[in-house]
Every structure is written in C-alpha cells, then in structure tokens.
N, C-alpha and C. Protein backbone atom coordinates (compact mmCIF):
# COMPACT_ATOMS: atom_id res chain seq x y z
N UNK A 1 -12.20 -6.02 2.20
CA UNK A 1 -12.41 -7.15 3.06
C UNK A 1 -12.94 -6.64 4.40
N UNK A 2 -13.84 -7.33 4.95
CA UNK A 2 -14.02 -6.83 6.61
C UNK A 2 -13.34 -7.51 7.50
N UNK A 3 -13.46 -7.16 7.96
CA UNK A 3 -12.27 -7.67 9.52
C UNK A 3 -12.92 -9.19 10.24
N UNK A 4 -14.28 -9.41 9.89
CA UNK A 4 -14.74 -10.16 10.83
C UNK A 4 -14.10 -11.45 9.66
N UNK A 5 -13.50 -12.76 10.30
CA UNK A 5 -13.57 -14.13 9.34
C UNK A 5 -14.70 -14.49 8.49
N UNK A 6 -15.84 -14.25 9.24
CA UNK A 6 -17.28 -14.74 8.24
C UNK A 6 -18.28 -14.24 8.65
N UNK A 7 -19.20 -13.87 8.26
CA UNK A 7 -20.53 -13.05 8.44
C UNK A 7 -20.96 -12.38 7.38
N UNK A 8 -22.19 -12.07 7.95
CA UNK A 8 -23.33 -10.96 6.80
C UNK A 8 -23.25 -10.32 6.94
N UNK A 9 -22.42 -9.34 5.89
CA UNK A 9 -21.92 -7.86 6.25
C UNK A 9 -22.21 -7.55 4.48
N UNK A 10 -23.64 -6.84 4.39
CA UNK A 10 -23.71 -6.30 2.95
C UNK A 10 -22.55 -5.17 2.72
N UNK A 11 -22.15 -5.30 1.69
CA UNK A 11 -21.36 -4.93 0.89
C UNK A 11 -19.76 -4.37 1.27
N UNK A 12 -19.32 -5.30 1.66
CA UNK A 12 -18.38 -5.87 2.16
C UNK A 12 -18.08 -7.89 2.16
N UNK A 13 -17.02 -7.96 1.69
CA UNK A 13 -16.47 -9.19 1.04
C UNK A 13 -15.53 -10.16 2.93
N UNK A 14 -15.78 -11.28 3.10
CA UNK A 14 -15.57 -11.81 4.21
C UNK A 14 -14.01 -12.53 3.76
N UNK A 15 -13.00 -12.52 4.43
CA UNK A 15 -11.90 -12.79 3.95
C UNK A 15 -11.81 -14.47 3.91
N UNK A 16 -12.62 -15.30 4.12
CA UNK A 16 -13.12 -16.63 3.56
C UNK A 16 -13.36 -16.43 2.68
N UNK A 17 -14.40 -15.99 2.19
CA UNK A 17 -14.73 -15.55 0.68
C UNK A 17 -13.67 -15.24 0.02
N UNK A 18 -12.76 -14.55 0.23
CA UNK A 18 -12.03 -13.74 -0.40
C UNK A 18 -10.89 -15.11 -0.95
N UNK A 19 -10.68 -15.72 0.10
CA UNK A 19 -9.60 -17.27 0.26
C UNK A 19 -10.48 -18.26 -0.88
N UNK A 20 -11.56 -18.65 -0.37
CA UNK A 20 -12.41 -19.87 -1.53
C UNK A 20 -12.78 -19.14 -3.09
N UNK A 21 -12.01 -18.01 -3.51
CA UNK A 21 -12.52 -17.60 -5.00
C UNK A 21 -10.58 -17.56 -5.21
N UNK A 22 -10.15 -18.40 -4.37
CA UNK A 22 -8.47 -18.34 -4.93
C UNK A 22 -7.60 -17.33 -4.89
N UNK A 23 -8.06 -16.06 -3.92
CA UNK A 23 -7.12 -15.24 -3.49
C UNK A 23 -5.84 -15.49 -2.94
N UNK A 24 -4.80 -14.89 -2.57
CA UNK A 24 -3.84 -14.80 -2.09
C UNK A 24 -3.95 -13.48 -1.09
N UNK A 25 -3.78 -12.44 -1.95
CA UNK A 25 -3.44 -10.78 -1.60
C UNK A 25 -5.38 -10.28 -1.18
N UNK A 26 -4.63 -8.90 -0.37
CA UNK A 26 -6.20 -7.95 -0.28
C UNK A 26 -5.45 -6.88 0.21
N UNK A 27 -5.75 -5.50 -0.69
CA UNK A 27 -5.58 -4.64 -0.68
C UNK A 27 -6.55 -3.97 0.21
N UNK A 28 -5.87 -3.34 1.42
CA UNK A 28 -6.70 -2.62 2.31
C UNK A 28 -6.36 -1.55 3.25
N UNK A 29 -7.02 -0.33 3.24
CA UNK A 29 -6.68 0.95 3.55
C UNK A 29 -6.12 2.01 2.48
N UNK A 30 -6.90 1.43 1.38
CA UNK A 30 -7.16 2.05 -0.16
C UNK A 30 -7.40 3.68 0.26
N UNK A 31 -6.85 4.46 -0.25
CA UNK A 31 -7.96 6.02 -0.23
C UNK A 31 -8.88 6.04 -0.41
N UNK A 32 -9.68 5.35 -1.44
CA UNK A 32 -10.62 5.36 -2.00
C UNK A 32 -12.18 4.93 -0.84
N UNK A 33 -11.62 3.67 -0.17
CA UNK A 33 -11.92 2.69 1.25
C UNK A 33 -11.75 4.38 2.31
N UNK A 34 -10.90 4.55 2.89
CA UNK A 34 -10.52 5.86 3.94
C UNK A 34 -11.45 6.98 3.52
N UNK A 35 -11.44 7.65 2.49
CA UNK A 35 -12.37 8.76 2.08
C UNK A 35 -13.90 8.48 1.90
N UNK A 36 -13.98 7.61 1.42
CA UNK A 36 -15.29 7.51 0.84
C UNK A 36 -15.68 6.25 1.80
N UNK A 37 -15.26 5.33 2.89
CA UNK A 37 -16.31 4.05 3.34
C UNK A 37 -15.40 4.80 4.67
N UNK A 38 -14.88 5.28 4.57
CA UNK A 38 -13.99 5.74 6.37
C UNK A 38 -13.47 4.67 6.91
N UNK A 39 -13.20 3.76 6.39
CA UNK A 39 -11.57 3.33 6.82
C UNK A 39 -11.06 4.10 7.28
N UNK A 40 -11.07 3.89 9.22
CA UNK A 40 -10.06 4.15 9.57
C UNK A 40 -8.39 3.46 9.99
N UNK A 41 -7.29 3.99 10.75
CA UNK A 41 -6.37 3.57 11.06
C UNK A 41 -6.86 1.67 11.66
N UNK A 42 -7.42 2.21 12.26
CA UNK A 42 -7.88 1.46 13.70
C UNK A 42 -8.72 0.25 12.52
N UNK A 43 -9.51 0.78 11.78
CA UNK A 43 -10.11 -0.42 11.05
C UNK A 43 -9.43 -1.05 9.92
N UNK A 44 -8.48 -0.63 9.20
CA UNK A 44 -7.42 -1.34 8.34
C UNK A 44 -6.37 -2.26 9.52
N UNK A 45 -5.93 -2.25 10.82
CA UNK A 45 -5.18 -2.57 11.26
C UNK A 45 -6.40 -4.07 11.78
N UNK A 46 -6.87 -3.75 11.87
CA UNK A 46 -8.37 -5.18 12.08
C UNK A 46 -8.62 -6.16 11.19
N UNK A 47 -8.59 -5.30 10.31
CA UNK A 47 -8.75 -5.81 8.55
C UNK A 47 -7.19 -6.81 8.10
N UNK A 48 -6.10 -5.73 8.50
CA UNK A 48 -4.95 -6.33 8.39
C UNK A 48 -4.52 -8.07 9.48
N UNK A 49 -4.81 -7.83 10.27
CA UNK A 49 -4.89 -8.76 11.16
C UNK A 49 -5.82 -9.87 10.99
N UNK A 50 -7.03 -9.82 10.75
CA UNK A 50 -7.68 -10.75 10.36
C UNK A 50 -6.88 -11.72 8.58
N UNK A 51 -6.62 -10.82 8.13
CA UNK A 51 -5.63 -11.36 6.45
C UNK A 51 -4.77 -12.35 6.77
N UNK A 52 -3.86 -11.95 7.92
CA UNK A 52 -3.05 -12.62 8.56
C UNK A 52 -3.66 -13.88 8.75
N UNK A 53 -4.24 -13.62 9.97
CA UNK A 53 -4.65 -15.14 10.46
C UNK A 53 -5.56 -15.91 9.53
N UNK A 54 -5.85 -15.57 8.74
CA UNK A 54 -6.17 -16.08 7.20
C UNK A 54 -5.62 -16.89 6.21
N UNK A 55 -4.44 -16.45 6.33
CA UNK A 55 -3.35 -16.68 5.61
C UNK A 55 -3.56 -16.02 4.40
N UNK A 56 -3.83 -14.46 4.02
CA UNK A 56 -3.71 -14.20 3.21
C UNK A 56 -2.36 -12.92 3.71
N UNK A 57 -2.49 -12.42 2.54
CA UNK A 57 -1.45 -11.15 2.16
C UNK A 57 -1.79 -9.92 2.10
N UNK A 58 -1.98 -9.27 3.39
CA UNK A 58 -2.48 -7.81 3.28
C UNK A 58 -1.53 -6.86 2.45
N UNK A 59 -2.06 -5.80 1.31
CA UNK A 59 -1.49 -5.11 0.98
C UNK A 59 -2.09 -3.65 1.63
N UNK A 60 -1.23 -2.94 2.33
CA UNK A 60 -2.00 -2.11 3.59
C UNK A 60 -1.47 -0.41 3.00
N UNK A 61 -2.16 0.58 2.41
CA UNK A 61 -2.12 1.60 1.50
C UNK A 61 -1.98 2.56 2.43
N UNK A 62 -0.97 3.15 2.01
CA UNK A 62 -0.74 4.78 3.09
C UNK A 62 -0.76 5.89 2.32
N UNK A 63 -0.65 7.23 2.79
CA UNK A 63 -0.95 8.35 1.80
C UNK A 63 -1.53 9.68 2.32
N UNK A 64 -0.68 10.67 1.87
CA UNK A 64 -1.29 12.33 2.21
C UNK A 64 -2.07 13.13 1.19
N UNK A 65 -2.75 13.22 1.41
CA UNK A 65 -3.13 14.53 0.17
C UNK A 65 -2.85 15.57 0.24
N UNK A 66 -3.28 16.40 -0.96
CA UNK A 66 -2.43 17.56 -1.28
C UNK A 66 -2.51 18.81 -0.24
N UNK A 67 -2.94 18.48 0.30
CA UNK A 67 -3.01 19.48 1.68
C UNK A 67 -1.91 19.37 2.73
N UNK A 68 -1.94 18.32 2.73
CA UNK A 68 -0.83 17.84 3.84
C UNK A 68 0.62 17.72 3.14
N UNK A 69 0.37 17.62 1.99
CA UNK A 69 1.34 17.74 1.43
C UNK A 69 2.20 18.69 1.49
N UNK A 70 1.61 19.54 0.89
CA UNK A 70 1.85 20.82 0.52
C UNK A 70 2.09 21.94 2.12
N UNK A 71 1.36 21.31 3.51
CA UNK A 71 1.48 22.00 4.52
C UNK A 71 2.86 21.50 5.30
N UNK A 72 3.36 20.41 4.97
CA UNK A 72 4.41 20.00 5.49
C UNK A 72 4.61 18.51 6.30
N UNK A 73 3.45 18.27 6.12
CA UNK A 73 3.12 16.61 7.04
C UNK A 73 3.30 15.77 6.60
N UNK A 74 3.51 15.60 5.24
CA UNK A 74 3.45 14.31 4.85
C UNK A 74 4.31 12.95 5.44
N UNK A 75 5.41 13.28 6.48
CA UNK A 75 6.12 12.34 7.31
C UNK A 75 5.47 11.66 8.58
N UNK A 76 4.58 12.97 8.63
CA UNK A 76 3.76 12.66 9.65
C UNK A 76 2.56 12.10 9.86
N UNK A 77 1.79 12.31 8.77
CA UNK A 77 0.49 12.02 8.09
C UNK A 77 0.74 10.67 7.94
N UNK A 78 1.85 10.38 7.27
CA UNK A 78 2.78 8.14 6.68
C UNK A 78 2.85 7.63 8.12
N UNK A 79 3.49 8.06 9.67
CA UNK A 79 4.19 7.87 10.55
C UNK A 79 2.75 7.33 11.22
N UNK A 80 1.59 8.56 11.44
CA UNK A 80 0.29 8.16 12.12
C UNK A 80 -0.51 6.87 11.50
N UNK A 81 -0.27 7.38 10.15
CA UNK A 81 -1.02 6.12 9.12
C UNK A 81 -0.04 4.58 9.62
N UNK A 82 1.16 4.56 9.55
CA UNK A 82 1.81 3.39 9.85
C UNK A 82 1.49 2.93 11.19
N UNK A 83 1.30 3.77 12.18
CA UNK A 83 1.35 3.41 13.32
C UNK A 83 0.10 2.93 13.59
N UNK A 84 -0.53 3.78 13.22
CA UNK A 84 -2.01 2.80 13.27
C UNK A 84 -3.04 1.92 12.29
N UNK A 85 -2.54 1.76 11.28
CA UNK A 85 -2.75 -0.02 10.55
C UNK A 85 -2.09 -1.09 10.67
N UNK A 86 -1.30 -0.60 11.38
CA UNK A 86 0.63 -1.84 11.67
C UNK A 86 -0.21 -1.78 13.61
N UNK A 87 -0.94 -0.79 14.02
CA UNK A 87 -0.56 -1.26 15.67
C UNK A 87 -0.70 -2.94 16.03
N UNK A 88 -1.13 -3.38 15.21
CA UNK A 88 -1.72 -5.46 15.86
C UNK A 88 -0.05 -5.86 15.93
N UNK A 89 0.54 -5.28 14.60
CA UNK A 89 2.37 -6.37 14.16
C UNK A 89 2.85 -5.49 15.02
N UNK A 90 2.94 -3.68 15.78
CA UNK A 90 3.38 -3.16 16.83
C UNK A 90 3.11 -4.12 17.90
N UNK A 91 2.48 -4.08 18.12
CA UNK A 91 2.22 -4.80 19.40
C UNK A 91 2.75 -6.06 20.12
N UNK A 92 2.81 -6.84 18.76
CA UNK A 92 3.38 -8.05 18.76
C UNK A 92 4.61 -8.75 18.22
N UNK A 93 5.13 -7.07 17.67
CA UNK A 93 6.32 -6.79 17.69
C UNK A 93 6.79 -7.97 16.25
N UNK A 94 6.01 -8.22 15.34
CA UNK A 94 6.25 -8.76 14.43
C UNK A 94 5.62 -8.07 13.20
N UNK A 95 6.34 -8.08 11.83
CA UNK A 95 5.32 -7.70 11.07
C UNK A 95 5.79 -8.56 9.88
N UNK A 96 5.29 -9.66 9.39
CA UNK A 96 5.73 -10.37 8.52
C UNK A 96 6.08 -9.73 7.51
N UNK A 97 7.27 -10.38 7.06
CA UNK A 97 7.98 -9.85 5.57
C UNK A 97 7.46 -10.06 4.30
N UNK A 98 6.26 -10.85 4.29
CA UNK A 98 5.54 -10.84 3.07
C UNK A 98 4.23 -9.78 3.37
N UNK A 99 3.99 -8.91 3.92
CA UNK A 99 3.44 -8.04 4.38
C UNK A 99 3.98 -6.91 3.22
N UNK A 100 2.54 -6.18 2.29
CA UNK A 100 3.50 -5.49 1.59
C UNK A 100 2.69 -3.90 1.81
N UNK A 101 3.60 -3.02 1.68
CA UNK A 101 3.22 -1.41 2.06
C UNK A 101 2.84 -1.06 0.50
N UNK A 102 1.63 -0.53 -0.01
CA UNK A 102 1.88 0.61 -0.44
C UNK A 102 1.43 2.29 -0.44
N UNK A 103 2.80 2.55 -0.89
CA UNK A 103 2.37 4.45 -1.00
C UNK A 103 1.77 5.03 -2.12
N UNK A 104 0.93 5.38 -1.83
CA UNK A 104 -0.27 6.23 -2.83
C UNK A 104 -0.58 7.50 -2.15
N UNK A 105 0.42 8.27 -3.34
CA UNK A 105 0.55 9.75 -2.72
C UNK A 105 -1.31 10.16 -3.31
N UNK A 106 -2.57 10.58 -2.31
CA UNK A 106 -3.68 10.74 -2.95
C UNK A 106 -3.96 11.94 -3.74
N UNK A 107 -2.83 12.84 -3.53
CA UNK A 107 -2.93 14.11 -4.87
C UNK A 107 -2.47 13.43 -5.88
N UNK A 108 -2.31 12.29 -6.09
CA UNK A 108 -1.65 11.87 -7.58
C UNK A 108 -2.19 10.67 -7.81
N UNK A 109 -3.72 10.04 -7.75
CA UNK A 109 -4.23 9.51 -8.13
C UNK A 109 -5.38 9.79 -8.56
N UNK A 110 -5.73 9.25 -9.87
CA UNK A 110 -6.69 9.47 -10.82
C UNK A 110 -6.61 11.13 -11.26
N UNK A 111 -5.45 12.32 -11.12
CA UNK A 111 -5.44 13.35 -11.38
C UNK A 111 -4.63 13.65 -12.22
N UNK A 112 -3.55 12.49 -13.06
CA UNK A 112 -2.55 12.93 -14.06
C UNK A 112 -1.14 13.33 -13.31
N UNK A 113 -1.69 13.85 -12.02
CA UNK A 113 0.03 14.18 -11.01
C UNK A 113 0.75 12.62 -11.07
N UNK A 114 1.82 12.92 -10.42
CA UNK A 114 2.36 12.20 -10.68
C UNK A 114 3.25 12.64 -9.19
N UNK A 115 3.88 11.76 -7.98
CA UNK A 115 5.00 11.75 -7.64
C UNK A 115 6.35 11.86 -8.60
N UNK A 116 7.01 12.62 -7.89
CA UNK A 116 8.64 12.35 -8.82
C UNK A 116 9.02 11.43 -8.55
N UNK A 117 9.92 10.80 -9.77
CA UNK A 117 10.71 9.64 -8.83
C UNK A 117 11.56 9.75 -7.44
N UNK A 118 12.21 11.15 -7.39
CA UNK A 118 12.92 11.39 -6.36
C UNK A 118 11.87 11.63 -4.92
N UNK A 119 10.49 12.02 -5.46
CA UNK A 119 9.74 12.30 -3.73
C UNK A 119 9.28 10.94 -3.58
N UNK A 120 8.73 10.03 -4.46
CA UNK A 120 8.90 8.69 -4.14
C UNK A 120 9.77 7.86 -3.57
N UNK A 121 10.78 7.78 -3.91
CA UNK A 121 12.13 7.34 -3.19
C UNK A 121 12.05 7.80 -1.75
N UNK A 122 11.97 9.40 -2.13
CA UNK A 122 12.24 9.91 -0.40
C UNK A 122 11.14 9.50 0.76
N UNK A 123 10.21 9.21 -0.05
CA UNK A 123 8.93 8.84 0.92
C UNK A 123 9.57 6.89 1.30
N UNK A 124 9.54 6.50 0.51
CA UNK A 124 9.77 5.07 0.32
C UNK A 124 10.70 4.49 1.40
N UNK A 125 11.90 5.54 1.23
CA UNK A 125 12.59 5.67 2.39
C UNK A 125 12.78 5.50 3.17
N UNK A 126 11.72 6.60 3.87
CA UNK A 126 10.89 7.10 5.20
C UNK A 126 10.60 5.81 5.26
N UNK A 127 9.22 5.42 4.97
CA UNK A 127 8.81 3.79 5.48
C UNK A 127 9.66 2.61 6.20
N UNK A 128 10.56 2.95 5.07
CA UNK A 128 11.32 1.34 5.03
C UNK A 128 12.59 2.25 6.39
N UNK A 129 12.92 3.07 6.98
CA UNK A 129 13.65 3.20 7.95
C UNK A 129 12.79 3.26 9.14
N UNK A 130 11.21 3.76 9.01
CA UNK A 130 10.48 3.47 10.00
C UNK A 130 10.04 1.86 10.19
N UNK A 131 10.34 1.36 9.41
CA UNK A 131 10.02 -0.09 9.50
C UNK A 131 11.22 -1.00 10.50
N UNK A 132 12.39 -0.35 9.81
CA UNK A 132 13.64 -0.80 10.79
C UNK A 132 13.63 -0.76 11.84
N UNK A 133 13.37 0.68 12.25
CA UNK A 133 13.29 1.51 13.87
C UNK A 133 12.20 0.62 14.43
N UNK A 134 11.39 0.51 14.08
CA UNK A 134 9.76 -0.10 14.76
C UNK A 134 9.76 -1.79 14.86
N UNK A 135 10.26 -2.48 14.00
CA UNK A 135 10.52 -4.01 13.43
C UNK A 135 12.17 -4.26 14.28
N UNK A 136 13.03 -4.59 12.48
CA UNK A 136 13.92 -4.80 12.41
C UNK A 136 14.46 -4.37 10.93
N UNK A 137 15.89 -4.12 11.12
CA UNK A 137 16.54 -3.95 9.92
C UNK A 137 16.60 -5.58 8.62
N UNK A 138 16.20 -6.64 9.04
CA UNK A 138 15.89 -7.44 8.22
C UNK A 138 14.70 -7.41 7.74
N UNK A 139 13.44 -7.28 8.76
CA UNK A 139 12.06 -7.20 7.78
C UNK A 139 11.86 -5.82 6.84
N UNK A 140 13.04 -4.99 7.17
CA UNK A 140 12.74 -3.59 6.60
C UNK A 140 13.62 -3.97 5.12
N UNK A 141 13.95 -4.71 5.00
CA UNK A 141 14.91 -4.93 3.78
C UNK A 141 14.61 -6.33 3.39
N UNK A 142 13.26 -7.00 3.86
CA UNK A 142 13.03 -7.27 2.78
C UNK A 142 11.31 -7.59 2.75
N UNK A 143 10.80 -6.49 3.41
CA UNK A 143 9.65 -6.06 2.86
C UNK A 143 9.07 -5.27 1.60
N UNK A 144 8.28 -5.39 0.42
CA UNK A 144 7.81 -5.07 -0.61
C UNK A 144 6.98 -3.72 -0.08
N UNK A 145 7.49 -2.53 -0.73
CA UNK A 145 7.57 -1.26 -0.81
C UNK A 145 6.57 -0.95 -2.23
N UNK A 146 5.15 -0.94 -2.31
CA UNK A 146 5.13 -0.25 -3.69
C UNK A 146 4.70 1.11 -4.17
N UNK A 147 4.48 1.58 -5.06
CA UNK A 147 4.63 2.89 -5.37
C UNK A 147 2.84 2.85 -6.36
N UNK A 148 2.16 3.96 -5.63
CA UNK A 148 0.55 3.79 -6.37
C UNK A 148 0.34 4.75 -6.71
N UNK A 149 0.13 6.08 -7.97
CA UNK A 149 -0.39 6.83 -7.69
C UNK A 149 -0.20 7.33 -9.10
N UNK A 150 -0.84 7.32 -10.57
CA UNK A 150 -0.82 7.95 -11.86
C UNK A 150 0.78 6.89 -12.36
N UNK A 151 0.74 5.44 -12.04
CA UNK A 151 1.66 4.30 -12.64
C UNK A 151 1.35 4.47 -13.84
N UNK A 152 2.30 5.16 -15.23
CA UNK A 152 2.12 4.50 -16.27
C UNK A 152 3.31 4.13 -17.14
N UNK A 153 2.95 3.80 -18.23
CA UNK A 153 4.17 2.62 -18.99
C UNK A 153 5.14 3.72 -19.22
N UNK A 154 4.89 5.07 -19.34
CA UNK A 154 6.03 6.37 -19.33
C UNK A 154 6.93 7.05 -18.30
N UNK A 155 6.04 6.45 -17.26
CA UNK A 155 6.92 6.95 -15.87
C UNK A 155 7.48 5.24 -15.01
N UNK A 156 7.49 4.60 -15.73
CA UNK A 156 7.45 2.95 -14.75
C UNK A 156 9.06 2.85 -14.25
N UNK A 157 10.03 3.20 -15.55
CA UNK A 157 10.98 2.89 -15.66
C UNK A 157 12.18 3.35 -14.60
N UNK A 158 11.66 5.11 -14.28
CA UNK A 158 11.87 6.20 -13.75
C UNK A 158 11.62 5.72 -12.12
N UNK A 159 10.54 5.00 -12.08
CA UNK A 159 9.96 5.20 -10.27
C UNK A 159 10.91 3.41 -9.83
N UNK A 160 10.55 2.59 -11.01
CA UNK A 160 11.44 1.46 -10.52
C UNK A 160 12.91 1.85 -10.41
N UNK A 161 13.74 2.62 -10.63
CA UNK A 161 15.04 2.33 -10.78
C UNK A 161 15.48 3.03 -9.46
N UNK A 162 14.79 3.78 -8.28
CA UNK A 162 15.15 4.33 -7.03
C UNK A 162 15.14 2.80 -6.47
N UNK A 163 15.80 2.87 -5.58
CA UNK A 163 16.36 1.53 -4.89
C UNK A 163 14.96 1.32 -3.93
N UNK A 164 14.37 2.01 -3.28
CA UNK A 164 13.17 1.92 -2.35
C UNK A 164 11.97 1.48 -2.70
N UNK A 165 11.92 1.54 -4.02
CA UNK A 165 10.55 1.49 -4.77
C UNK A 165 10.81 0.02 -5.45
N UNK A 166 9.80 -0.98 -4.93
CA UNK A 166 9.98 -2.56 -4.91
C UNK A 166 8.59 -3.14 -6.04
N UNK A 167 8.07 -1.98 -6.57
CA UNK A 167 6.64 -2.34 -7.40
C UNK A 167 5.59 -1.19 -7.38
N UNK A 168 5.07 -1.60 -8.35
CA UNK A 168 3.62 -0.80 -8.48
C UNK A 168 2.30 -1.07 -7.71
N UNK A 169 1.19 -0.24 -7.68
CA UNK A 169 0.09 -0.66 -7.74
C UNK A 169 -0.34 0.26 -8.57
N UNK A 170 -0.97 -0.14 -9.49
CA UNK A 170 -1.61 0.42 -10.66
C UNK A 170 -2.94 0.40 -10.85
N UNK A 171 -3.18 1.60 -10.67
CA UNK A 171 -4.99 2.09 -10.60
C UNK A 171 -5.31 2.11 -12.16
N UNK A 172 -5.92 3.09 -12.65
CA UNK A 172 -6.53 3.40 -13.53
C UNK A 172 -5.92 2.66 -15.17
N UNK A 173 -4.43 2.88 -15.11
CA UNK A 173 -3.95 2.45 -16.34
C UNK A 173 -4.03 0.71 -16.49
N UNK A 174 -4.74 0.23 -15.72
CA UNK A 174 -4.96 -1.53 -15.44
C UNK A 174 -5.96 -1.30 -16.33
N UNK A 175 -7.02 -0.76 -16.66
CA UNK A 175 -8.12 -0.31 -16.92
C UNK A 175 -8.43 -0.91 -18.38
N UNK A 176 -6.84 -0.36 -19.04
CA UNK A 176 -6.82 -0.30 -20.46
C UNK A 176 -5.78 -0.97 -20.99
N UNK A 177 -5.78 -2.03 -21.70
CA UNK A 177 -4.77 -2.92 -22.51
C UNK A 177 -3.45 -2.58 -22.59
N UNK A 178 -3.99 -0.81 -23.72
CA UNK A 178 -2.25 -0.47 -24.50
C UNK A 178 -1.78 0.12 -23.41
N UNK A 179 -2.13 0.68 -22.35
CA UNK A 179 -1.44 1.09 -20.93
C UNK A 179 -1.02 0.53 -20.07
N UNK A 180 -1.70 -0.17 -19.69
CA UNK A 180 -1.53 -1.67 -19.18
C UNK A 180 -0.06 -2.46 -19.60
N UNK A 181 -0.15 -3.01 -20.17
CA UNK A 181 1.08 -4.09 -21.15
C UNK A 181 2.27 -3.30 -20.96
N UNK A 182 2.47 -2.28 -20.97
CA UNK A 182 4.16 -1.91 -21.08
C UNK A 182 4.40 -1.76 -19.41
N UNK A 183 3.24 -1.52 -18.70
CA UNK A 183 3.90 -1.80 -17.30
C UNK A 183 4.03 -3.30 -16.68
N UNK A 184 3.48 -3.91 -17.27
CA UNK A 184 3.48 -5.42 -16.47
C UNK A 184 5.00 -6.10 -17.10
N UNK A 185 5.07 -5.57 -18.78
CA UNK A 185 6.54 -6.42 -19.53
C UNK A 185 7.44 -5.48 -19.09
N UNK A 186 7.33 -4.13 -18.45
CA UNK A 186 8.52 -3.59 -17.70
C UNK A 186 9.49 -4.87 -17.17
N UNK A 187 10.48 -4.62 -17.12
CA UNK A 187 11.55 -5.37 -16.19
C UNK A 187 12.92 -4.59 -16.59
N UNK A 188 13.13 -4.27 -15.13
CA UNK A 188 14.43 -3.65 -14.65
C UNK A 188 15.65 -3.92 -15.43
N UNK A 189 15.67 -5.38 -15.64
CA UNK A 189 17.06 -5.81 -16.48
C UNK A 189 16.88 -5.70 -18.07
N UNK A 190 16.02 -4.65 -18.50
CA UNK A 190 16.24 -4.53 -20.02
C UNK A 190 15.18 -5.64 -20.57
C-alpha cells in the first residue's frame, strides 16, 4: 500500500483501492517490501498511519536477519524496527489493539529454517513487553502477535502452543493446497 489516500503512484496499490476491492487488513513492512522496494522504518510507519485513518488493519512486519542474528542484535534490530513503524501510535501515545505485529525472523523465510518454538516465544515476548512499556499493559495483552517465517502444517502446532505466539503469517506454504489445509484446520483445542 502507499501511504498517500489516493494518487498515481505506478506500482504501488492506494489504500482506497485497497478498501473498494473489500479489504479489511494490509500487510506492510514485509522483508520482502524493506529489502527489495526499501521500505523504510519511517515509510511503513506512514503507510501504517494512513491504514488507520482508513479504517483498515495494518499488519506491520518486523525482523533480523541472519547476521544480526547471529551477531547479537536481534532485540535491538525488533526495538529500532518497533520504534520506528509504531513512531505515529508513539507519538500519540495510542496504538490500537486491533493493530497486529508480525515477526518474520528473515533467515527463516523461504530458506526451510525455521525459528524454534522457544526463540519465537522469546522474541514474541520481547514485543509484547515492549508494547506494555511503550503503550499499556492492556493493549499489550490484547494485541495479535504473529509468527512468519517457514509456517508449516509440521511445525504449526509447536509455534501455536507458546503463549506469545497469537497466529501465523504464512508465506510460501499458502502457495500449495496439501500445505496449506493442515495449517488453516489447525486449532489449538484439538
């Protein structure tokens, strides 16, 4: 989505548009968007803000790669990323509770990695106590937390059952039917 309400912006989708084809949600500050179109902080938090006054449902994507990972940042890498796609709801010291986060660790998408359930959780965590500290302990409990990064019908069961982890976003295995189907009829209660 672009940030502006309406205009001619080739290849990029106007969040009117996005509303009159029966949207709800817009996923934005994708890796995919950040690496490859440079999404930055500063331009997902524009993007996010405009959704809002839209009345749609930003789903706003955070995430380290394996560099940062692996060097020790990844709290920090989530903390900068939060702080600056959230600065508009900082600012204004609100961040609606249908506002949903997700984490997409980017060494573990489209590569077969996989987060553990346990570094998921621990990341998930992180968020949702930086959400408290920054918000409130009510929007932090009951904001939608999801988990993005190599989702499939073999690991679903494993990443839902950490208390932090509130849903998926599912890349690649959407793709395909028989992969597909066992994560959507997942449900927690058997």
């Amino acid at each position: 989505m672009h940030c502006d309400q309406k205009g001619a912006f080739t290849g990029e989708i106007s969040g009117r548009m996005i509303q009159d084809v029966g949207c709800t949600h817009v996923i934005l500050g994708h890796s995919e968007r950040r690496a490859l179109f440079g999404d930055t902080d500063k331009v997902v938090d524009s993007k996010a803000k405009t959704a809002v006054l839209l009345g749609l449902i930003p789903i706003i994507c955070i995430g380290e790669t394996l560099e940062q990972r692996e060097a020790g940042n990844t709290f920090s890498v989530l903390q900068g990323q939060l702080e600056g796609s959230l600065a508009n709801f900082l600012a204004d010291d609100l961040l609606l509770p249908s506002t949903i986060l997700a984490y997409e660790p980017v060494w573990a998408i489209g590569t077969g990695k996989t987060a553990s359930p346990d570094q998921a959780q621990e990341v998930h965590a992180f968020v949702r106590q930086w959400i408290a500290e920054n918000f409130n302990t009510g929007t932090a409990e009951h904001i939608r937390i999801l988990y993005g990064g190599s989702v499939k019908g073999e690991n679903i069961a494993d990443l839902m059952a950490r208390p932090d982890i509130d849903g998926a976003l599912v890349g690649g295995a959407s793709l395909t039917p028989g992969a597909f189907v066992p994560i959507i009829r997942f449900r927690a209660d058997g």
